[in-house]
C-alpha atoms as a PDB file:
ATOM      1  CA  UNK A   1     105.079  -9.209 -13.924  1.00  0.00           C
ATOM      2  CA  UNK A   2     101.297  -8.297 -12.550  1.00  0.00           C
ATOM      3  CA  UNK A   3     102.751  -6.050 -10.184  1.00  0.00           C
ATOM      4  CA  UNK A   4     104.845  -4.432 -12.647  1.00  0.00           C
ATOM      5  CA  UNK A   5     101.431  -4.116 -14.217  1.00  0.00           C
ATOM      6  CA  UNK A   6      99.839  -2.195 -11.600  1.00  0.00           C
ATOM      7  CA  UNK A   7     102.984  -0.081 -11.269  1.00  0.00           C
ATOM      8  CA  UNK A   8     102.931   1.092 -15.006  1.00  0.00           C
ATOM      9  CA  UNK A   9      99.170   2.109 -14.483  1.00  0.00           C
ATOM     10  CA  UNK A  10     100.428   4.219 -11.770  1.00  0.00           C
ATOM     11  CA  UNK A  11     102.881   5.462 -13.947  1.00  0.00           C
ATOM     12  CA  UNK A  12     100.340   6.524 -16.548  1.00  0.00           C
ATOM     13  CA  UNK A  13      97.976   8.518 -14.122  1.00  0.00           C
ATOM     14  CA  UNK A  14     101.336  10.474 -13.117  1.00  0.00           C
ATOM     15  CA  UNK A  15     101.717  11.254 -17.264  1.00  0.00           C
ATOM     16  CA  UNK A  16      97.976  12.154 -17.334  1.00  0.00           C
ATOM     17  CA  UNK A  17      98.898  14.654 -14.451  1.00  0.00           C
ATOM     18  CA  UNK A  18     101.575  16.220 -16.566  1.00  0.00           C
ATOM     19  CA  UNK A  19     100.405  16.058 -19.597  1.00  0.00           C
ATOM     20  CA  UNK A  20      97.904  13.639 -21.067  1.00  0.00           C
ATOM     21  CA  UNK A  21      98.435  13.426 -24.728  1.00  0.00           C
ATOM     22  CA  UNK A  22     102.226  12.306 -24.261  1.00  0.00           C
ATOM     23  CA  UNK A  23     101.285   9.151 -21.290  1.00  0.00           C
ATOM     24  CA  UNK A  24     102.749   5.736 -22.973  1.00  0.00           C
ATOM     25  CA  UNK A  25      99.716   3.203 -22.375  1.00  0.00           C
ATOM     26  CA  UNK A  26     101.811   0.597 -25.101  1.00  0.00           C
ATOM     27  CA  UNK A  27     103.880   0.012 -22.239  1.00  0.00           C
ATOM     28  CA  UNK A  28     100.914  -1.262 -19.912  1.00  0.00           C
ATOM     29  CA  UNK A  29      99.522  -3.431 -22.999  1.00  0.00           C
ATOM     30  CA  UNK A  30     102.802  -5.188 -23.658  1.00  0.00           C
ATOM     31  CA  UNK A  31     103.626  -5.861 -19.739  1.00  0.00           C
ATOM     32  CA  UNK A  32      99.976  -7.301 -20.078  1.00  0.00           C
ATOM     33  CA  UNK A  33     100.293  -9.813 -22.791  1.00  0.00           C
ATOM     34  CA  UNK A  34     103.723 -10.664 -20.696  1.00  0.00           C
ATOM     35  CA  UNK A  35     101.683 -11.422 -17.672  1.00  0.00           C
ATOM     36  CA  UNK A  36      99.195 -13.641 -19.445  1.00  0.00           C
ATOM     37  CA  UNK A  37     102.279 -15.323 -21.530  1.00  0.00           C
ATOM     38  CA  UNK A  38     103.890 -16.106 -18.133  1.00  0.00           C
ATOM     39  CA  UNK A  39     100.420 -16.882 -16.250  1.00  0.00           C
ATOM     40  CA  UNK A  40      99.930 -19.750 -19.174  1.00  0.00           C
ATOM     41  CA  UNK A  41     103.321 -20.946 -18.871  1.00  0.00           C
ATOM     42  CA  UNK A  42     103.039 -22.272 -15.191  1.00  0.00           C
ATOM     43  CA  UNK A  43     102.305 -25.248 -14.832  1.00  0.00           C
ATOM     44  CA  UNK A  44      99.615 -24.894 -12.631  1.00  0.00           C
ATOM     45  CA  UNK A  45      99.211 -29.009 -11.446  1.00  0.00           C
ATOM     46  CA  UNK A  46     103.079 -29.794 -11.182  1.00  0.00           C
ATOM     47  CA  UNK A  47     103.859 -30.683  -7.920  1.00  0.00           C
ATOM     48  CA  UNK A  48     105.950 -27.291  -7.817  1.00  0.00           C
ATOM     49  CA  UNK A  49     103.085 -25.599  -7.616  1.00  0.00           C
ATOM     50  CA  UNK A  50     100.015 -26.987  -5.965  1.00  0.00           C
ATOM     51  CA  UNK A  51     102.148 -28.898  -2.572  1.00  0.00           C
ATOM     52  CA  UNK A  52     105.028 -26.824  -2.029  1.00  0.00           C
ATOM     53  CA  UNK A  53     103.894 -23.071  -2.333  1.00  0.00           C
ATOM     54  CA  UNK A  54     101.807 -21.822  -0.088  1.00  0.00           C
ATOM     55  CA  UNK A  55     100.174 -20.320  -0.546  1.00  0.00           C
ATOM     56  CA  UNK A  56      99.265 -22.148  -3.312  1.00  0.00           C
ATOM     57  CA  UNK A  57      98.870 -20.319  -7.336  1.00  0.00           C
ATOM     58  CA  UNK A  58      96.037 -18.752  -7.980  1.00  0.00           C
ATOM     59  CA  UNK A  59      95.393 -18.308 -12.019  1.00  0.00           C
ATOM     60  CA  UNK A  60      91.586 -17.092 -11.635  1.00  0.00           C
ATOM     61  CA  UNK A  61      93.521 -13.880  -8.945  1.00  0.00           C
ATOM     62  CA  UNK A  62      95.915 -13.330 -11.599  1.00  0.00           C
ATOM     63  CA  UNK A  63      93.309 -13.313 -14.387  1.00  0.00           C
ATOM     64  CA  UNK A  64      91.016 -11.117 -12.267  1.00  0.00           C
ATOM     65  CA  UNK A  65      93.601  -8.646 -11.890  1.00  0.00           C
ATOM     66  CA  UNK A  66      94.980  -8.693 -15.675  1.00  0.00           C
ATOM     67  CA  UNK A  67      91.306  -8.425 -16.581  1.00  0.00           C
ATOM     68  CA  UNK A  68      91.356  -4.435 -13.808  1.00  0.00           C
ATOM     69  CA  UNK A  69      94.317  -4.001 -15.901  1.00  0.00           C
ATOM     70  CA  UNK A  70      93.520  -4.352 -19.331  1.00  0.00           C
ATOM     71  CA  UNK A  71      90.218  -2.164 -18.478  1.00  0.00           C
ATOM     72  CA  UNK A  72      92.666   0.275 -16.753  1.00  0.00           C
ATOM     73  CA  UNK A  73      94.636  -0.282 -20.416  1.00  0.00           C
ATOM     74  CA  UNK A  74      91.579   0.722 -22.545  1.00  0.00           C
ATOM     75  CA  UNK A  75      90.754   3.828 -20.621  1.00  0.00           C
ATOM     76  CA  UNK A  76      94.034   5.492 -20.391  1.00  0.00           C
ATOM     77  CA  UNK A  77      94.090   5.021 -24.227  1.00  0.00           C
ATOM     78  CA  UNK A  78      90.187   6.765 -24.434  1.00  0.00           C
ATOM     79  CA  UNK A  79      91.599   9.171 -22.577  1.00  0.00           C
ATOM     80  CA  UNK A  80      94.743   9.649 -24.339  1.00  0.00           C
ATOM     81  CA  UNK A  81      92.720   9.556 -27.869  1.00  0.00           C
ATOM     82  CA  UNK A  82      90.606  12.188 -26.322  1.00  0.00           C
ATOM     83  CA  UNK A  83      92.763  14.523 -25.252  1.00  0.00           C
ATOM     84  CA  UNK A  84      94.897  14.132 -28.356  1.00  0.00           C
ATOM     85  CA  UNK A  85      91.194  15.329 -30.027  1.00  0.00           C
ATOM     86  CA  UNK A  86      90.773  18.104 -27.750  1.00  0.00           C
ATOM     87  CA  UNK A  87      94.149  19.635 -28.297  1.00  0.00           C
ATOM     88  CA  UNK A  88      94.280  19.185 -31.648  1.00  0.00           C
END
């Protein structure tokens, strides 16, 4: 699901390109909370995951990333809320 994050912020410039007031940002926030939902649900010390994957899970990448995202979240709404403002 984190790449489905980063694919949704691309998504959003694209609607800020054609017109900014209408670009869905709930759609990033919600594949966000999936992300994190998911990230907590793997068991990060089974056996699953730290011998046979390599390479092996890392939960402080995907919380790096989720943390670009949800700041990539909260300025596509500013910018949303703003341009909502200015049109108005």
């Amino acid at each position: 699901t984190v790449p489905l994050c980063i694919e949704d912020i691309a998504d959003c410039v694209e609607e800020f390109r054609e017109r900014p007031t209408a670009a869905n940002t709930e759609i990033l926030r919600k594949r966000i909370a999936l992300a994190r939902w998911w990230d907590s649900e793997v068991a990060k010390d089974d056996l699953v995951w730290s011998a046979l994957w390599v390479p092996p899970y890392d939960g402080n990448l995907v919380q790096a990333v989720l943390e670009c995202c949800e700041t990539a979240h909260h300025a596509a709404t500013a910018l949303k809320a703003a341009a909502k403002r200015v049109s108005d």
